[in-house]
C-alpha atoms as a PDB file:
ATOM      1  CA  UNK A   1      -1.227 -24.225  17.115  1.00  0.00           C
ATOM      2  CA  UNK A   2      -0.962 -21.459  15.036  1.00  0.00           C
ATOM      3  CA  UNK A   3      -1.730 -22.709  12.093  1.00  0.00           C
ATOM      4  CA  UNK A   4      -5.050 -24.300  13.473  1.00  0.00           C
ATOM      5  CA  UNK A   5      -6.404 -21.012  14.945  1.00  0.00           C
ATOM      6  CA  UNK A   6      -4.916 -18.609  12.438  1.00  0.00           C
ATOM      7  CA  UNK A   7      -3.263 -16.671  15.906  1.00  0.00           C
ATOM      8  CA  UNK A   8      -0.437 -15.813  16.848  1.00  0.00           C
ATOM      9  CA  UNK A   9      -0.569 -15.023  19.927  1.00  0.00           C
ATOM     10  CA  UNK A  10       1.570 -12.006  19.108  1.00  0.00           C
ATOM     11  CA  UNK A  11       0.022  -8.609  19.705  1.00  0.00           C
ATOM     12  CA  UNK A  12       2.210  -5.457  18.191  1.00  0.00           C
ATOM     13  CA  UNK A  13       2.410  -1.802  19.955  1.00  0.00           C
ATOM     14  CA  UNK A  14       3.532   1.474  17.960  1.00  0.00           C
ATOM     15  CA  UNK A  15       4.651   3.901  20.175  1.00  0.00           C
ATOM     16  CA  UNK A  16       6.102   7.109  18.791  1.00  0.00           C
ATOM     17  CA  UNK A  17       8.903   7.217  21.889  1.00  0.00           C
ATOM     18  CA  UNK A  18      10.064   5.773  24.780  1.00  0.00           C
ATOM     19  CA  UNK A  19      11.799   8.934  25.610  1.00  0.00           C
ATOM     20  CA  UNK A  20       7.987  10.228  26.869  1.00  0.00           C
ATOM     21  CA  UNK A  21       7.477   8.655  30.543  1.00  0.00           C
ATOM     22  CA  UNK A  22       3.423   8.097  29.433  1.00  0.00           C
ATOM     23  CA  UNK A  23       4.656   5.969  26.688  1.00  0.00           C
ATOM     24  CA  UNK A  24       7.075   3.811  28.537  1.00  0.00           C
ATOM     25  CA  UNK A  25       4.326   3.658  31.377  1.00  0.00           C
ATOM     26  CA  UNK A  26       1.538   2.393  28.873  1.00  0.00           C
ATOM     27  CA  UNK A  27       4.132  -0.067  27.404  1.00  0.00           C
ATOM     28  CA  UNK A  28       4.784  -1.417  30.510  1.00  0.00           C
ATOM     29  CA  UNK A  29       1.564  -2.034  31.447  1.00  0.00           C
ATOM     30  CA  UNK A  30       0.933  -3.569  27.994  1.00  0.00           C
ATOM     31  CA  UNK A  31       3.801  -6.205  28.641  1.00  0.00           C
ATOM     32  CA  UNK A  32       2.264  -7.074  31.833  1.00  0.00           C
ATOM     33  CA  UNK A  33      -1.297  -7.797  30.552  1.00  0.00           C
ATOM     34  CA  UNK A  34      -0.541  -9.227  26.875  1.00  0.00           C
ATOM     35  CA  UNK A  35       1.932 -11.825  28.864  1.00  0.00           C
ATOM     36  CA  UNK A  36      -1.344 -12.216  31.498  1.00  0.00           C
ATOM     37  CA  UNK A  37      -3.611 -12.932  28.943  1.00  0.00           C
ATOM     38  CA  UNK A  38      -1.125 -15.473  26.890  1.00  0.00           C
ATOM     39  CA  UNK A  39       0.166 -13.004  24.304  1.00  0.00           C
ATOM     40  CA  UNK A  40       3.626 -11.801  23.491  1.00  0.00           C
ATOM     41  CA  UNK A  41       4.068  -8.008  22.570  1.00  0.00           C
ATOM     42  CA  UNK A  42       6.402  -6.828  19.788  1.00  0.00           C
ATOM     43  CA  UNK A  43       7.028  -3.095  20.465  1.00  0.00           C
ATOM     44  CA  UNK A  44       8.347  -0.729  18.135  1.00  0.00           C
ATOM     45  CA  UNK A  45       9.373   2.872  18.602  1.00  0.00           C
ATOM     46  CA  UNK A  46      11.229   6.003  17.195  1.00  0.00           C
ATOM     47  CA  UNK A  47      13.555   8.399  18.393  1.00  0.00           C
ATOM     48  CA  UNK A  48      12.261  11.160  15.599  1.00  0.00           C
ATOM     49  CA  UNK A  49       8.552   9.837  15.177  1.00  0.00           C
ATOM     50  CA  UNK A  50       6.908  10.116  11.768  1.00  0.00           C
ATOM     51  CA  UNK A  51       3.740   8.672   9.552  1.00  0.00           C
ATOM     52  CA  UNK A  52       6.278   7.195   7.406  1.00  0.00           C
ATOM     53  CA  UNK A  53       7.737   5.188  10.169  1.00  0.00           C
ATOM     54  CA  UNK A  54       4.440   4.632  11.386  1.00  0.00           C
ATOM     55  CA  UNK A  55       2.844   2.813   8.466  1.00  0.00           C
ATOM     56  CA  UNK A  56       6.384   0.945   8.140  1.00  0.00           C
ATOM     57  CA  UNK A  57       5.954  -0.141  11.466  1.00  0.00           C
ATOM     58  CA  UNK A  58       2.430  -1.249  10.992  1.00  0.00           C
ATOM     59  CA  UNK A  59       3.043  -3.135   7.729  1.00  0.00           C
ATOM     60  CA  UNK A  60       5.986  -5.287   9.232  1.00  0.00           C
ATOM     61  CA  UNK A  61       3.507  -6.139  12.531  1.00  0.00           C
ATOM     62  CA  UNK A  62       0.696  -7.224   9.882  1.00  0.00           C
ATOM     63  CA  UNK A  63       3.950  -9.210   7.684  1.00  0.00           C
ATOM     64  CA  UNK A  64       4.582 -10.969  11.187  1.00  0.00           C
ATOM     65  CA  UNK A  65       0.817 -11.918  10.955  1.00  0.00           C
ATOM     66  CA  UNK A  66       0.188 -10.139  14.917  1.00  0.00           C
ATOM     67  CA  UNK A  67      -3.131 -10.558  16.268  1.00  0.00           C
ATOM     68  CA  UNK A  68      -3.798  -6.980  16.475  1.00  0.00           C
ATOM     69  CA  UNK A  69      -1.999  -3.590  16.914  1.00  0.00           C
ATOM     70  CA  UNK A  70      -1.650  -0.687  19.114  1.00  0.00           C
ATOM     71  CA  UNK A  71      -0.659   2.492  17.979  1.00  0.00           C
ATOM     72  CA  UNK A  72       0.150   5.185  20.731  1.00  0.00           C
ATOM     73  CA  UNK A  73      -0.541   8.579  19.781  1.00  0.00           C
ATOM     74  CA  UNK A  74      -3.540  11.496  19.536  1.00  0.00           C
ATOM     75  CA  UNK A  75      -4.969  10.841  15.976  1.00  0.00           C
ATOM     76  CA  UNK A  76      -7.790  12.233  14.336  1.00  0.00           C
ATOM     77  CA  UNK A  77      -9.203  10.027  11.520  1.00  0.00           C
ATOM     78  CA  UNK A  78     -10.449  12.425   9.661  1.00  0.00           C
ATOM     79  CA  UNK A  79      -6.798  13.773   8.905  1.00  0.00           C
ATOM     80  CA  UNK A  80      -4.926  10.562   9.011  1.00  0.00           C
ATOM     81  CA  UNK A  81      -5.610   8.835   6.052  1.00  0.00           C
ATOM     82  CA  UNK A  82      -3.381   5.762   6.859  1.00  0.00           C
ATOM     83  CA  UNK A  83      -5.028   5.383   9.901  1.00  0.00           C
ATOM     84  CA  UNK A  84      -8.170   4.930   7.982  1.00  0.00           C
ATOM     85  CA  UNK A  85      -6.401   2.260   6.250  1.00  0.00           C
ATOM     86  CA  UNK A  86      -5.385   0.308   8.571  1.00  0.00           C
ATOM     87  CA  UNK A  87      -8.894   0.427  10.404  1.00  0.00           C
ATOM     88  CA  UNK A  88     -10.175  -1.054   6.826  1.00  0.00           C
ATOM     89  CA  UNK A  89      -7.202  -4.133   6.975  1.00  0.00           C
ATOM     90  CA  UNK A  90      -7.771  -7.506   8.940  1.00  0.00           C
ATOM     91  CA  UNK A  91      -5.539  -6.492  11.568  1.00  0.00           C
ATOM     92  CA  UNK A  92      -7.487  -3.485  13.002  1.00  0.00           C
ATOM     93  CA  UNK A  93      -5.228  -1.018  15.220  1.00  0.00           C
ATOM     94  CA  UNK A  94      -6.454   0.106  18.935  1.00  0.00           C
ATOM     95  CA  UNK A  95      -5.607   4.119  18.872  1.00  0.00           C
ATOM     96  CA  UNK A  96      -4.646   5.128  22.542  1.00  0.00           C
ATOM     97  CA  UNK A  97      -4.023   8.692  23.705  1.00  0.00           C
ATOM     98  CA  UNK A  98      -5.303   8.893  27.107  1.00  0.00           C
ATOM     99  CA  UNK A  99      -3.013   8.192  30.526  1.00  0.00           C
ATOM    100  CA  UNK A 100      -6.302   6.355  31.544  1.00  0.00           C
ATOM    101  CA  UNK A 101      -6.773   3.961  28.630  1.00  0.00           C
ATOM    102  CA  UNK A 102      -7.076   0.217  29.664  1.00  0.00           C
ATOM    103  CA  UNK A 103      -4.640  -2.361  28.596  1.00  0.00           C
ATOM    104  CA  UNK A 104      -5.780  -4.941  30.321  1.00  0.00           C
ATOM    105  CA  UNK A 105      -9.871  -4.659  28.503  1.00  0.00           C
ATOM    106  CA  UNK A 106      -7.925  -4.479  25.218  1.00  0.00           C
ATOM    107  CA  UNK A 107      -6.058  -7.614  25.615  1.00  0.00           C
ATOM    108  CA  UNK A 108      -9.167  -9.522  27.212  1.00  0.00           C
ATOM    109  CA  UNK A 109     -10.993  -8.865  24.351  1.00  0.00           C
ATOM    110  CA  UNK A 110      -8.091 -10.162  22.100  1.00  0.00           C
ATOM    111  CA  UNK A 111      -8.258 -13.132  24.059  1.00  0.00           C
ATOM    112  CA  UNK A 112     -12.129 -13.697  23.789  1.00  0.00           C
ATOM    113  CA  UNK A 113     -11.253 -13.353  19.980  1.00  0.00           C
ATOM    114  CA  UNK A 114      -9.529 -15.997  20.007  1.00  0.00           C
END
């Protein structure tokens, strides 16, 4: 199937901690809607975040050819330069850094993608 549609059905999530109870909370509710909407989510974290780690953990979701990527944390493009990169790569990240952010309208429109 895969090979057909060029998906994976795998959607990736960056978080910066689980140790933070709005992280684990948005990851959970990520699970819950990427497994609604016929996606599995690969989520990486660290216990001593950095922009190193970050891109690392971008590049190996993008190597495992995931549908598309979340990255948890406050950004500011006009700082983060690898953040600009990776909005200018196929697999284009959704930033979240509010409590109120919607999982579930990310992952529908993942699945109308497809």
């Amino acid at each position: 199937h895969a090979l057909k549609t060029r998906r994976t059905q795998q959607l990736g999530l960056i978080a910066p901690t689980l140790a933070n109870q709005f992280y684990t909370d948005v990851v959970r509710n990520a699970q819950i809607a990427a497994w609604n909407s016929g996606f599995d989510l690969v989520v990486t974290s660290f216990e001593d975040w950095s922009i190193e780690q970050e891109i690392r953990a971008y590049e190996r979701l993008t190597d495992l050819q995931v549908d598309g990527v979340v990255v948890l944390r406050r950004a500011d493009l006009r700082q983060d330069a690898h953040l600009r990169a990776m909005l200018a790569n196929d697999v284009k990240p959704v930033l979240i850094d509010e409590p109120g952010a919607c999982i579930n309208a990310i992952c529908a429109n993942w699945a109308i993608a497809r």
